[in-house]
Each structure stands twice: as structure tokens, then as C-alpha cells.
C-alpha atoms as a PDB file:
ATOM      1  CA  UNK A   1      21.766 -13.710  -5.204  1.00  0.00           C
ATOM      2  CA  UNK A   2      22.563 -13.870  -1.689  1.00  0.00           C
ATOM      3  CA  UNK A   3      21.928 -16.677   0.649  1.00  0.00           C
ATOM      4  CA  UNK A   4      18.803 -15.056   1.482  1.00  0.00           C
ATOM      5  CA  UNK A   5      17.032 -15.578  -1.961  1.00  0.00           C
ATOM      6  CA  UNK A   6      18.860 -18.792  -2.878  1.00  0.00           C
ATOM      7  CA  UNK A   7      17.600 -20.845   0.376  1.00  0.00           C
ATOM      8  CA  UNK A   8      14.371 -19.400  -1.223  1.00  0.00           C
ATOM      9  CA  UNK A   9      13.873 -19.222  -4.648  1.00  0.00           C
ATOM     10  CA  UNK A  10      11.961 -22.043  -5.591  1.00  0.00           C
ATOM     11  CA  UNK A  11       9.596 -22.030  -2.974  1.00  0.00           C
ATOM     12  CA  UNK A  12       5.717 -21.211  -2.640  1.00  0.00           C
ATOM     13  CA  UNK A  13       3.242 -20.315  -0.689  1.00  0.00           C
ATOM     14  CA  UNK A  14       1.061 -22.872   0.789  1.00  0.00           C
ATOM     15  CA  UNK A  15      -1.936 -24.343  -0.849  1.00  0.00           C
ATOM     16  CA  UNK A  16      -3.964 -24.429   2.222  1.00  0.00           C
ATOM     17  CA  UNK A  17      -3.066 -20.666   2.680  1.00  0.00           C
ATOM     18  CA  UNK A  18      -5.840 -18.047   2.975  1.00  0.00           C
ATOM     19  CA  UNK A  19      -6.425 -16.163  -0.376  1.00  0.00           C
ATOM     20  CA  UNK A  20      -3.950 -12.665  -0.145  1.00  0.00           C
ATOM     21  CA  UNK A  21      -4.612  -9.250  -2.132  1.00  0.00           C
ATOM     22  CA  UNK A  22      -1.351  -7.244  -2.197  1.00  0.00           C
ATOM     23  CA  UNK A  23      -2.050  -3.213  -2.554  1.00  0.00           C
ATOM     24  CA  UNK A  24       0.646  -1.517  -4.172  1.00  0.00           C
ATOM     25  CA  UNK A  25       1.269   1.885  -2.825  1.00  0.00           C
ATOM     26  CA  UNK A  26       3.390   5.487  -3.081  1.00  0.00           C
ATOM     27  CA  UNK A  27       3.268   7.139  -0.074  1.00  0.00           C
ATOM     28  CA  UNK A  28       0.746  10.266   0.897  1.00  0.00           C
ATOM     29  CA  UNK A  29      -1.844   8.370  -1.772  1.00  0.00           C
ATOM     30  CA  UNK A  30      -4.763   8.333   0.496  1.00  0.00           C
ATOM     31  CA  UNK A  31      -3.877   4.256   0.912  1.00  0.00           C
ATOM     32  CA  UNK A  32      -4.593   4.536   4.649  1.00  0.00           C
ATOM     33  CA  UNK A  33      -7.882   5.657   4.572  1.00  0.00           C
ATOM     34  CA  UNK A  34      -8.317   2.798   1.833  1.00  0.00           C
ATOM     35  CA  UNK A  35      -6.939   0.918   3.976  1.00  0.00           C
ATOM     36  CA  UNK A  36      -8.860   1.173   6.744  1.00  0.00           C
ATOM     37  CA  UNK A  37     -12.197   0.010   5.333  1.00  0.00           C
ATOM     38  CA  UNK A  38     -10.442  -3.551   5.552  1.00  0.00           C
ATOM     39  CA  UNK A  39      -9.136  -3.157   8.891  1.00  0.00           C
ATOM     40  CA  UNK A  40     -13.155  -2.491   9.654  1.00  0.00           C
ATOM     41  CA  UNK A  41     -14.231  -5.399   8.180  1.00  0.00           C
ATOM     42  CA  UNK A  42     -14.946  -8.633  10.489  1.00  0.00           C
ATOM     43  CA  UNK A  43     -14.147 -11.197   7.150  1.00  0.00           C
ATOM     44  CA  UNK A  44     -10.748  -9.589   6.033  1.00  0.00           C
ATOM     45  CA  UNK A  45      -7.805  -9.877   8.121  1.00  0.00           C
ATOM     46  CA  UNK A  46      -5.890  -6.616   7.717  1.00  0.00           C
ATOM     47  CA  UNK A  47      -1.898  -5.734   7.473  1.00  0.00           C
ATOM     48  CA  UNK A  48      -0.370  -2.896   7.604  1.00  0.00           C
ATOM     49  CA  UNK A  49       3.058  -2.039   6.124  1.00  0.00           C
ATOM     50  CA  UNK A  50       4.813  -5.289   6.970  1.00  0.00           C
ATOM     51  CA  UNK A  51       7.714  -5.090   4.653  1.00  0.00           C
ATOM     52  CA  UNK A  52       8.268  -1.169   5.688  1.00  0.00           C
ATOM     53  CA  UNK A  53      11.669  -2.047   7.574  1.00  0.00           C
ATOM     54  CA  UNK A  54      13.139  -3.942   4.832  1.00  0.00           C
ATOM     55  CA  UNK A  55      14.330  -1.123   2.709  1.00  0.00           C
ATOM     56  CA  UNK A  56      16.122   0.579   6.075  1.00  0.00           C
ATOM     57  CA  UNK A  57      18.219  -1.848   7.962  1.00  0.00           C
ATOM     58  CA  UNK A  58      21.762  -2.660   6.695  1.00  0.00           C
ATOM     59  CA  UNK A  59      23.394  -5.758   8.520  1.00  0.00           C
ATOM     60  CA  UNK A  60      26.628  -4.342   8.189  1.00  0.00           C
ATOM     61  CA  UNK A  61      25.984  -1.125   9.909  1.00  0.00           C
ATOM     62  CA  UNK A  62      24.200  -3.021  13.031  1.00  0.00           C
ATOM     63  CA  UNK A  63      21.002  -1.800  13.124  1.00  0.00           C
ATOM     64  CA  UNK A  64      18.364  -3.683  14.992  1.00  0.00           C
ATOM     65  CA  UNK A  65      15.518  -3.743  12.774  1.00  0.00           C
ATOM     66  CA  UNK A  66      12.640  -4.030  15.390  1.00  0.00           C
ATOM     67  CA  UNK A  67      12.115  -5.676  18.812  1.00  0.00           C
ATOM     68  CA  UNK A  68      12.722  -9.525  19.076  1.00  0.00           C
ATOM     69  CA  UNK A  69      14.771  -9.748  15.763  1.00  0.00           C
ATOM     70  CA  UNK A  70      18.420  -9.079  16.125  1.00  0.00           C
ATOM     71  CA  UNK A  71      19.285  -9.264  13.460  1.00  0.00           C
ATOM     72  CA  UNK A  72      18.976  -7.865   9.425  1.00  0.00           C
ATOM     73  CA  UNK A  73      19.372 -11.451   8.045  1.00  0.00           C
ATOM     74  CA  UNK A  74      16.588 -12.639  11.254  1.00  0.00           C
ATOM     75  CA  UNK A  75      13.882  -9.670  10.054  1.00  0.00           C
ATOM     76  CA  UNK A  76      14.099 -11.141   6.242  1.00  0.00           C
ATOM     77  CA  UNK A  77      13.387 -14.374   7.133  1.00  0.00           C
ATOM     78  CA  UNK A  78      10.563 -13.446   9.779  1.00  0.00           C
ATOM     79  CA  UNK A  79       9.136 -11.379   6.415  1.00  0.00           C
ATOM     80  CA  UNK A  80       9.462 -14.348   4.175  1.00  0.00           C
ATOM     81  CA  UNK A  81       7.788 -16.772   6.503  1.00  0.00           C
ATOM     82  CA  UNK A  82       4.798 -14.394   6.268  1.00  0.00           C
ATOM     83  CA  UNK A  83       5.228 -14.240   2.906  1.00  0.00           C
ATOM     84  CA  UNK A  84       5.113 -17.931   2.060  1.00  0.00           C
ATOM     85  CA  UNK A  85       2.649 -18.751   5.291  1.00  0.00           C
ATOM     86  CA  UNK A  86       0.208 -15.509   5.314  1.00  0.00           C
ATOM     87  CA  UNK A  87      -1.729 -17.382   8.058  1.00  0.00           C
ATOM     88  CA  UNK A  88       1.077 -16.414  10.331  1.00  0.00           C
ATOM     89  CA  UNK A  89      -0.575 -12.862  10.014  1.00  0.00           C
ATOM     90  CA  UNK A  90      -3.918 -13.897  11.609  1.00  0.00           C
ATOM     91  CA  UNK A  91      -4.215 -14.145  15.526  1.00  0.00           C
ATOM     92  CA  UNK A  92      -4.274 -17.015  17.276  1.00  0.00           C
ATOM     93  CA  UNK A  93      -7.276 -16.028  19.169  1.00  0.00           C
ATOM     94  CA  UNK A  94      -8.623 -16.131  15.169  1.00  0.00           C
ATOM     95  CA  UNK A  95      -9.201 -19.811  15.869  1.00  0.00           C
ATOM     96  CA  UNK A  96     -10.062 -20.550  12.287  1.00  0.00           C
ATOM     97  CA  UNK A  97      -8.162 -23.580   9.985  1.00  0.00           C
ATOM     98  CA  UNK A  98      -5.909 -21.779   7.112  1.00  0.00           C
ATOM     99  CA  UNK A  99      -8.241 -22.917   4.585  1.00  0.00           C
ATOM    100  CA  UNK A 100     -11.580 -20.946   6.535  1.00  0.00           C
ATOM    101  CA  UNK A 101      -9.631 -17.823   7.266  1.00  0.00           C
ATOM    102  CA  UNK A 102     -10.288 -14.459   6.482  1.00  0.00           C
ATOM    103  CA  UNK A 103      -9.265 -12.942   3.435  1.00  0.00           C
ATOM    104  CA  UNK A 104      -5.998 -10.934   4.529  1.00  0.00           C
ATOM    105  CA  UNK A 105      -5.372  -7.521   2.516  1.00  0.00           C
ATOM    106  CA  UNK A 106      -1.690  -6.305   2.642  1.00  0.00           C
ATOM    107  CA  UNK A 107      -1.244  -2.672   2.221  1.00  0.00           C
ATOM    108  CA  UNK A 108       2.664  -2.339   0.896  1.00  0.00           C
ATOM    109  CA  UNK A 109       4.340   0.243  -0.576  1.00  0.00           C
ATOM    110  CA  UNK A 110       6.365  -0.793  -3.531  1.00  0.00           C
ATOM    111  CA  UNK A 111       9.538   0.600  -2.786  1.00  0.00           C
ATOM    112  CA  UNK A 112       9.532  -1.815   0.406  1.00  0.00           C
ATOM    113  CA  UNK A 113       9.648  -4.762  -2.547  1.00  0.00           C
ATOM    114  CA  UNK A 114      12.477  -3.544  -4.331  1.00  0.00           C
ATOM    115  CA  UNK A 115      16.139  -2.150  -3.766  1.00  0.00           C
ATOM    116  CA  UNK A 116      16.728   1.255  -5.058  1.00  0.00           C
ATOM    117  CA  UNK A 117      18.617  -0.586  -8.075  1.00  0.00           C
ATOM    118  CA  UNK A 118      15.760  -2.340  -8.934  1.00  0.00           C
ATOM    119  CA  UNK A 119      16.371  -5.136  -7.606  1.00  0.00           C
ATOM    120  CA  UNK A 120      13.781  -7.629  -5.742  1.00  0.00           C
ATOM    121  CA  UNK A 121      14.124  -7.617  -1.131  1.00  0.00           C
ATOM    122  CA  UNK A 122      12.900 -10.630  -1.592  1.00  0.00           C
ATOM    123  CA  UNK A 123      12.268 -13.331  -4.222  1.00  0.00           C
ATOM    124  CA  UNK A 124       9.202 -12.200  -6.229  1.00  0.00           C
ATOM    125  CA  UNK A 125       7.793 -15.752  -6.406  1.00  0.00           C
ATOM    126  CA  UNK A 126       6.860 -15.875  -2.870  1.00  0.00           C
ATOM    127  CA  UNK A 127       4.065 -13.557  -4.010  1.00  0.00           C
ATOM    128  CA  UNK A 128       3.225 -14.647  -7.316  1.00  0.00           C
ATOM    129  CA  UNK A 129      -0.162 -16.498  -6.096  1.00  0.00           C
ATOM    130  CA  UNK A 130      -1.002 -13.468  -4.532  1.00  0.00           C
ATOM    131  CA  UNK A 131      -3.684 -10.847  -6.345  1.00  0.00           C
ATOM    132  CA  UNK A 132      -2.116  -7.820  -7.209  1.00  0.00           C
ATOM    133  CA  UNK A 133      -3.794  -4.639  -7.078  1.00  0.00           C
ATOM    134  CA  UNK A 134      -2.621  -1.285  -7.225  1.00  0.00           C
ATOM    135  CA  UNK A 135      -3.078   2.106  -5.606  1.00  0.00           C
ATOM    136  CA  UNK A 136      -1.249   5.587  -7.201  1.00  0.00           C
ATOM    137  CA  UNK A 137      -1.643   9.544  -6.681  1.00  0.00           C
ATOM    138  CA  UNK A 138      -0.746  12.605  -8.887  1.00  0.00           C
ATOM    139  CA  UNK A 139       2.756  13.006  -8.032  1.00  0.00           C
ATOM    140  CA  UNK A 140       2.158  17.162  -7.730  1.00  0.00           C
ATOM    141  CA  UNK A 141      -0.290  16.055  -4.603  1.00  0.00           C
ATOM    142  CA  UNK A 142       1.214  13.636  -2.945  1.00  0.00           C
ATOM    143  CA  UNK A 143       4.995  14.876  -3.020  1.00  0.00           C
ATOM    144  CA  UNK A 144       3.460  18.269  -2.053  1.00  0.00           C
ATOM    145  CA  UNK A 145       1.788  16.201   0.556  1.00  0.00           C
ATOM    146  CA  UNK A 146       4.909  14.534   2.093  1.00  0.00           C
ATOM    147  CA  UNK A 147       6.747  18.095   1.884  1.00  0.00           C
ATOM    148  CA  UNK A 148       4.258  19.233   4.318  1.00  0.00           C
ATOM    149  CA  UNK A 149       5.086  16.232   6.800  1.00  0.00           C
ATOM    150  CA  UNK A 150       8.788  15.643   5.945  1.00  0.00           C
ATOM    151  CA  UNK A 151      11.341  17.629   4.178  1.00  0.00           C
ATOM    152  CA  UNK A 152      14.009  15.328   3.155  1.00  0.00           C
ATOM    153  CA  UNK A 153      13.078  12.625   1.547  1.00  0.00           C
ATOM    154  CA  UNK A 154      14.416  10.612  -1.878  1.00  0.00           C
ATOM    155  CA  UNK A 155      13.878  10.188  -5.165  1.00  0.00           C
ATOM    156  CA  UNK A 156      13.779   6.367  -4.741  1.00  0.00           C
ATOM    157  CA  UNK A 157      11.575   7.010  -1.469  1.00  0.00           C
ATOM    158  CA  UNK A 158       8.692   8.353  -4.108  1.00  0.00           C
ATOM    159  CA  UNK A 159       8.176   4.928  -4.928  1.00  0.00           C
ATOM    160  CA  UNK A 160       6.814   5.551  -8.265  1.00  0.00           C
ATOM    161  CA  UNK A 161       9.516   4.126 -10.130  1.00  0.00           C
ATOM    162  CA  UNK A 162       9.174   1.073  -7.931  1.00  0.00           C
ATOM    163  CA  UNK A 163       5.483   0.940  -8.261  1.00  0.00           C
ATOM    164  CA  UNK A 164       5.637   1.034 -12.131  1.00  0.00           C
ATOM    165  CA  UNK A 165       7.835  -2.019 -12.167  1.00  0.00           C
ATOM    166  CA  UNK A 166       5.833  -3.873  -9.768  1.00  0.00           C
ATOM    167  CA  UNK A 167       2.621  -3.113 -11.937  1.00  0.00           C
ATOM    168  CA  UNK A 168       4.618  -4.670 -15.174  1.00  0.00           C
ATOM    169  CA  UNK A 169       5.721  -7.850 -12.844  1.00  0.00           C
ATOM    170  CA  UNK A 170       2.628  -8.281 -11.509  1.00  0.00           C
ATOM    171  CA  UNK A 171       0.880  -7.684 -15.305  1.00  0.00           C
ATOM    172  CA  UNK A 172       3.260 -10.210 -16.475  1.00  0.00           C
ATOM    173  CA  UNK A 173       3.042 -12.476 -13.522  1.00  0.00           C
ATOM    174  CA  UNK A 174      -0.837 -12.269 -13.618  1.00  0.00           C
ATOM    175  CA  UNK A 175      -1.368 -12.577 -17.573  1.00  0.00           C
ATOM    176  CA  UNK A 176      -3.582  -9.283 -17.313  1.00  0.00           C
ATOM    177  CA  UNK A 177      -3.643  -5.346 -16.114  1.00  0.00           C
ATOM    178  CA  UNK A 178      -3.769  -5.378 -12.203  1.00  0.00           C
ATOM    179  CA  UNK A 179      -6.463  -3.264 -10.589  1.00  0.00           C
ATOM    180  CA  UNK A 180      -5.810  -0.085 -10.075  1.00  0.00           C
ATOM    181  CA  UNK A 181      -7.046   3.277  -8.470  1.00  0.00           C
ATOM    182  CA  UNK A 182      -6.240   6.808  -8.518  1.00  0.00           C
ATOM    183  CA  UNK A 183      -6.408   8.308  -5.118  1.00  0.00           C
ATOM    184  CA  UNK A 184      -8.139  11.468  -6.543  1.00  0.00           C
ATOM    185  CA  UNK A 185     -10.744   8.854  -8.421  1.00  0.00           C
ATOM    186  CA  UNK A 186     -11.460   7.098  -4.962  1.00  0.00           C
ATOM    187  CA  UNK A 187     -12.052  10.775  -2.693  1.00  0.00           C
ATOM    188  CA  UNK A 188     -14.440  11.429  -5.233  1.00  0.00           C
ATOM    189  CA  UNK A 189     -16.664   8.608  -5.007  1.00  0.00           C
ATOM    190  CA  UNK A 190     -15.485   6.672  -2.035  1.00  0.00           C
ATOM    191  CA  UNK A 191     -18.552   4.834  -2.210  1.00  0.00           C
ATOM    192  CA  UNK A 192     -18.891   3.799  -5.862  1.00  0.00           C
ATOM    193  CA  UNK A 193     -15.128   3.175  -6.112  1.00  0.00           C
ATOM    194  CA  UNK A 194     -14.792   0.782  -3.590  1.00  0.00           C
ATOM    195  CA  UNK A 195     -17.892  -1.253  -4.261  1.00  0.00           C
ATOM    196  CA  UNK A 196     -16.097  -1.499  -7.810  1.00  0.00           C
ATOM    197  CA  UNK A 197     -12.879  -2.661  -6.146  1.00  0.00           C
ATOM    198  CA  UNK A 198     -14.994  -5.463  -4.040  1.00  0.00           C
ATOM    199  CA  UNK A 199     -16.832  -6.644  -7.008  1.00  0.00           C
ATOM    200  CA  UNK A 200     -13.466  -7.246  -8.455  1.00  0.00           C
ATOM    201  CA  UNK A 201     -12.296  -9.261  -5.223  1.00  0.00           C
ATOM    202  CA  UNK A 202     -15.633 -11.119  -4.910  1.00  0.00           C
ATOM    203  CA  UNK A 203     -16.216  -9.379  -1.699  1.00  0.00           C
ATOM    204  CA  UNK A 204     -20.007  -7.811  -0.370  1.00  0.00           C
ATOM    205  CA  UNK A 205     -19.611  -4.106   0.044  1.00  0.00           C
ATOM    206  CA  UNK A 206     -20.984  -2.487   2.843  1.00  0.00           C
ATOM    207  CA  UNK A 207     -20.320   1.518   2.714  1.00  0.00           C
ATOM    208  CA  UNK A 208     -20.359   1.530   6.706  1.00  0.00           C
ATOM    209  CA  UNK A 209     -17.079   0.478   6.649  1.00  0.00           C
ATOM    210  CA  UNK A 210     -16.071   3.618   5.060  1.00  0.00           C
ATOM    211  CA  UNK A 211     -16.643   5.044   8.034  1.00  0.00           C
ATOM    212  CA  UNK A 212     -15.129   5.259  11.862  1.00  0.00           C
ATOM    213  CA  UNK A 213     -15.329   6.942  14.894  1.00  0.00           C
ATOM    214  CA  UNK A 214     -12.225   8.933  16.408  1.00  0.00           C
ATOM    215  CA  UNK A 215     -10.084   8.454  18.245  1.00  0.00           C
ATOM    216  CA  UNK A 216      -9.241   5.337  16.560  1.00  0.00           C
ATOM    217  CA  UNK A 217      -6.808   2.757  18.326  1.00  0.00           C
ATOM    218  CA  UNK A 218      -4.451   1.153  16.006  1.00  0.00           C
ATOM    219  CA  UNK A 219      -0.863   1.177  16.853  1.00  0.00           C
ATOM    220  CA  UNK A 220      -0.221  -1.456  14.328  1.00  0.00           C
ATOM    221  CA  UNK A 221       0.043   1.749  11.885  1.00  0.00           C
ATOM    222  CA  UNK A 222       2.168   3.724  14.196  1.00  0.00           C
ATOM    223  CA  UNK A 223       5.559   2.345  12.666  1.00  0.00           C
ATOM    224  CA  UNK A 224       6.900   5.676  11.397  1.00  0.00           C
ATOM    225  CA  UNK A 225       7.569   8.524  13.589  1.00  0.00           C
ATOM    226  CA  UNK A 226       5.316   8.161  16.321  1.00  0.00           C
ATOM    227  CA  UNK A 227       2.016   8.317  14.165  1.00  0.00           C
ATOM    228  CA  UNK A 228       2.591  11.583  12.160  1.00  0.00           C
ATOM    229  CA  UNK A 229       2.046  10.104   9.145  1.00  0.00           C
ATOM    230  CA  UNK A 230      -1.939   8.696  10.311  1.00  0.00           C
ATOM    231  CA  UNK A 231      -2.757  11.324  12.468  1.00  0.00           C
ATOM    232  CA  UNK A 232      -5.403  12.986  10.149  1.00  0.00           C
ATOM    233  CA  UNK A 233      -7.088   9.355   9.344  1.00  0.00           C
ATOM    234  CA  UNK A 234      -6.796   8.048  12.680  1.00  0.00           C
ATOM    235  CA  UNK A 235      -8.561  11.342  14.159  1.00  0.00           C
ATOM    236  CA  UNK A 236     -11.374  11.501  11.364  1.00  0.00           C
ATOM    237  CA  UNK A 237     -14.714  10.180  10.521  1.00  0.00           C
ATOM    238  CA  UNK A 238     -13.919   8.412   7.816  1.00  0.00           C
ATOM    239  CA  UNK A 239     -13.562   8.593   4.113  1.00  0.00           C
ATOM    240  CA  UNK A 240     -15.422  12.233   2.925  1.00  0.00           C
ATOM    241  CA  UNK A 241     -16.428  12.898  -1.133  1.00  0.00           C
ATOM    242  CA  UNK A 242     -13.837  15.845  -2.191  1.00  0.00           C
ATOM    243  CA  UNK A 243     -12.649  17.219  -5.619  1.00  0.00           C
ATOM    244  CA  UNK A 244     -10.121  18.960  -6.348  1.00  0.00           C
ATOM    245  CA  UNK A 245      -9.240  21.327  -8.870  1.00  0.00           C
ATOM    246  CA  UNK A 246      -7.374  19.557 -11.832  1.00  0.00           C
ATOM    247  CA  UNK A 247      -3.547  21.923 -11.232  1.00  0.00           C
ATOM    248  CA  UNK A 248      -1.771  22.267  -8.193  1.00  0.00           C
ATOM    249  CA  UNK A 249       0.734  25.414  -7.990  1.00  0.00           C
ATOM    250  CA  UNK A 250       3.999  23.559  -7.214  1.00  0.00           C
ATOM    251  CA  UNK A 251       5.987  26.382  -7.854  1.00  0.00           C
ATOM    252  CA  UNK A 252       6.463  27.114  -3.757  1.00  0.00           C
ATOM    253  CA  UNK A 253       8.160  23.980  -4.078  1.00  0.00           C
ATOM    254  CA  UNK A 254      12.372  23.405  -3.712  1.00  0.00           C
ATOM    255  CA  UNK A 255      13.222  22.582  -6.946  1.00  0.00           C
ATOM    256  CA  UNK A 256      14.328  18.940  -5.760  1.00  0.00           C
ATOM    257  CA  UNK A 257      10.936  18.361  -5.393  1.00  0.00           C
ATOM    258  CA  UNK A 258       9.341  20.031  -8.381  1.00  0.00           C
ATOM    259  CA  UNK A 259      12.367  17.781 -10.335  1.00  0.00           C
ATOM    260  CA  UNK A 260      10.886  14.551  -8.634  1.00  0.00           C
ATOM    261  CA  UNK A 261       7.328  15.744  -9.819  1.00  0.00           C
ATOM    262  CA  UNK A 262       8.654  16.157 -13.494  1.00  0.00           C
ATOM    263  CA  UNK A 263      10.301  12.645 -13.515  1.00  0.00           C
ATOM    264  CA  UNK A 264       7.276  10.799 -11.727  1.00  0.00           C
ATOM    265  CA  UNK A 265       4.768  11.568 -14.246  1.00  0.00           C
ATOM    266  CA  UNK A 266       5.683   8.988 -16.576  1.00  0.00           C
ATOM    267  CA  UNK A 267       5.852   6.070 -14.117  1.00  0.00           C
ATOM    268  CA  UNK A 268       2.560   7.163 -12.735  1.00  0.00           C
ATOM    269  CA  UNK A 269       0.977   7.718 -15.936  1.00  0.00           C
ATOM    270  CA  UNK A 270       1.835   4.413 -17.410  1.00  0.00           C
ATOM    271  CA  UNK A 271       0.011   2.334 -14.103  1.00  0.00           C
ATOM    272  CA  UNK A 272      -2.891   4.879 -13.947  1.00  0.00           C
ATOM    273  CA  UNK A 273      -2.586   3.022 -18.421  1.00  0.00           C
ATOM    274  CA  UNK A 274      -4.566  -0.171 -16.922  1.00  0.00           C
ATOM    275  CA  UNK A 275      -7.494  -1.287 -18.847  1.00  0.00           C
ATOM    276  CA  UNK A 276      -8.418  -1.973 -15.339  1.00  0.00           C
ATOM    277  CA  UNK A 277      -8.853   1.606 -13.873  1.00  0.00           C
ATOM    278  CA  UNK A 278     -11.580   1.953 -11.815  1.00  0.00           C
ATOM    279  CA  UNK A 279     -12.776   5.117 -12.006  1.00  0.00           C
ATOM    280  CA  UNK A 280     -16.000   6.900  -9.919  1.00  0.00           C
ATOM    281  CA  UNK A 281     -19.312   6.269 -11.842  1.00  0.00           C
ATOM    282  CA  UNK A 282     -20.863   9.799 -10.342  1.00  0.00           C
ATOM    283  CA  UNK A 283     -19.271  12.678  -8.700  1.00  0.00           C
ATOM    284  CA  UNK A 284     -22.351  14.311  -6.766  1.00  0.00           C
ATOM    285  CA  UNK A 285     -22.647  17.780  -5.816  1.00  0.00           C
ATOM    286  CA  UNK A 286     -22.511  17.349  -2.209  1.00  0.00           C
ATOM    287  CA  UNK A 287     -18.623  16.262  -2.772  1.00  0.00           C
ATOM    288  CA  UNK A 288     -16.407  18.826   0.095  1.00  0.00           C
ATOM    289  CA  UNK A 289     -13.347  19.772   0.738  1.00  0.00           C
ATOM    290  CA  UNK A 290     -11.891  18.893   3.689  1.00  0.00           C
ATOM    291  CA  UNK A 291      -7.675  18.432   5.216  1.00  0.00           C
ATOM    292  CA  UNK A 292      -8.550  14.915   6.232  1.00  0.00           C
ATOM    293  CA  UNK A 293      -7.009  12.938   3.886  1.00  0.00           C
ATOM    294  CA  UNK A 294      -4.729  15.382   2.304  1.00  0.00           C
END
């Protein structure tokens, strides 16, 4: 281990921190729009995509990984601070004592966690008091999704090899199967879904939240790209009911992509293998279609 992880290893986060939920993510799984009830919600502190630099920046090559941090080594530390101290996260103009804080959810994708070897960014145990929960998509849709946005992406960039060894850490780490939720399950009852997810974090559901009005102003989420990736979400009305059909026709797809399909399904089948799926109680008839999400 490097000097990062060794100044590290043994230590924890605070005891007088504010309770954390970690939501483990692939990307294009509808986690934004998830996502975004919790940014809506006055008693949960929200954060978005923290750890999304950590994968991209390589010391050696000299990249600056964002403004105020020069350096790789300075951007690691900075992440592990609000790792171990997740009050850091909150505003000041919060004004609360750690202990009164809001709840904060952490929407991460799990590649951001681990190297493309498999190996941990950062040392696992500064998380381990977290709660785990989990957050996964048909690989068909949501690599068919990203094609749409971006063309060249990786195998490792997926995440859903990453995500399936996060899910067995965190099952280990936790002594049971983490929470977890299809994207398709949650766009079909957005509503019964995540009152199911709240009852599981002890938190009142209010299915207002599931709603916003557009424009919405959040440039915390605009790390990537100038905002392509939120554009839909950011420009909606908030989560809509919509089913889709069961197949998608992948076959306009390179066959890079149709490859990373293939070797996704197992990964993704064995999280979606929790004894802790939720899954919709109803899908009504009034479900639509709609781009918003997609």
C-alpha cells in the first residue's frame, strides 16, 4: 500500500459523525433522478459524486484534479477527510452540532471506489460504519443509454464489475444483503419503491419530493462535461411511472458494446440476488413512457 492508505488504515470515522447511507451506482441507472428526491429533502444533506475524480487523475502525468487542490496526492486526502469527517460535507451556514445533523446520502458510483485491478482508492474501512445500499440497471439499457451520450467509453467504466464487488464487501462488511434497487423496478413505481427504501432507512416519505420544477439549479451535479449527462433530470418534472418492454434490440449496437452487455449480466445479476430487493408492490395502468430518465 502506498503512503496514502498506510497513514490511513486503521482509522475511523468519528463517533459524533452524522449517520451516512452510501448508494452504489453504474452509470445511466436512473441514480440521479433517485438522487434527487434527497437533494429535495430539508432533513438529508445531499452529495453528489464526490469521489468521481479519483479514478482520473494520475500524479505522475500532472493533472490538476480540480480547483484549489494541486495536487493528486492533495485531492485523496481532501476525499478521505470527508470520508472519515462526513460533517465536512454539510454547510457552515447548516449551523447544526455533528451529532443533530442531517442525515447525508452519498450518491457514488462504484468504479470511483476501486482501481480497475480491483483494488480499493481508498482504504475500505473509512466507510465501513457507513450503510450500504445499492442501485443497478439492465446492462442492455443503460450501456445503450451511455452510447447515446458518449461513444467511447470502457469496460471498467461500466462499473458493474466494480459494483458487484462492492455489494460482496459491503454484504460481508455489514453481516447481511445491502439494499438494493433495479432502476427499471423504481420507474415503475417511483412512489411505492422509495417509500420501501425510506422505511428501510427509518426515514418519513413524502412523495412530493419526487417531484421538481424545471429549470432546476444545481451545479454541484455539473462535474462531467458541462451537464450532458443531467440535462434530461435537471429539465424535467420529476420522477414519471414508465414500463418498458422486457428486450431491448441491441443489435444496432458496435459489437464492443454488445460484448460489454454479454459480460455484465452476471455481475448485475448476482447484486439484483439480494434477499433485499425492493421491488414495486403495484404497477398501475396510468404508468407512461416518456425520454426523461432514459
Amino acid at each position: 500500500m502506498d503512503e496514502f492508505h498506510d497513514n490511513y488504515k486503521v482509522m475511523k470515522i468519528s463517533s459524533e459523525s452524522p449517520e451516512v447511507v452510501m448508494h452504489h451506482c453504474v452509470p445511466r441507472c436512473v441514480s440521479t433522478a433517485f438522487g434527487m428526491y434527497f437533494r429535495g429533502r430539508p432533513d438529508v444533506h445531499y452529495s453528489h459524486e464526490r469521489l468521481a475524480r479519483l479514478p482520473y487523475f494520475d500524479e505522475i502525468q500532472g493533472h490538476v484534479p480540480e480547483p484549489g487542490v494541486a495536487t493528486y496526492i492533495e485531492m485523496r486526502r481532501r476525499i478521505l477527510r470527508e470520508l472519515l469527517h462526513p460533517e465536512l460535507l454539510i454547510p457552515s451556514e447548516n449551523d447544526q452540532p455533528a451529532d443533530q445533523a442531517p442525515l447525508i446520502f452519498r450518491k457514488e458510483m462504484s468504479y470511483y471506489m476501486l482501481a480497475e485491478n480491483g483494488d480499493p482508492l481508498f482504504p475500505l474501512r473509512a466507510i465501513e460504519e457507513y450503510q450500504h445500499t445499492f442501485m443497478t440497471r439492465d446492462p442492455a439499457r443503460a450501456l445503450a443509454s451511455w452510447y447515446k451520450k458518449e461513444q467511447n467509453f470502457s469496460w471498467y467504466e461500466t462499473g458493474y464489475e466494480s459494483q458487484a464487488q462492492m455489494y460482496r464487501w459491503a454484504k460481508e462488511n455489514d453481516g447481511v444483503d445491502p439494499i438494493v434497487i433495479d432502476a427499471a423496478d423504481f420507474t415503475a413505481d417511483p412512489d411505492g419503491t422509495m417509500s420501501q427504501y425510506c422505511a428501510h432507512l427509518d426515514l418519513v416519505h413524502n412523495p412530493a419530493w419526487l417531484k421538481w420544477d424545471p429549470p432546476v439549479d444545481a451545479k454541484e451535479l455539473e462535474i462531467w462535461a458541462h451537464g450532458k449527462w443531467h440535462t434530461e433530470v435537471l429539465n424535467s418534472r420529476g420522477v414519471q411511472k414508465r414500463i418498458h418492454e422486457k428486450n431491448i434490440d441491441i443489435s444496432g449496437l458496435p459489437q464492443k458494446i454488445q460484448s460489454m452487455i454479454d459480460r455484465a449480466r452476471e455481475p448485475y445479476l448476482e447484486v439484483l440476488s439480494s434477499s433485499n430487493r425492493i421491488r414495486p408492490k403495484a404497477v398501475t395502468a396510468d404508468a407512461v413512457q416518456d425520454k426523461v430518465l432514459a
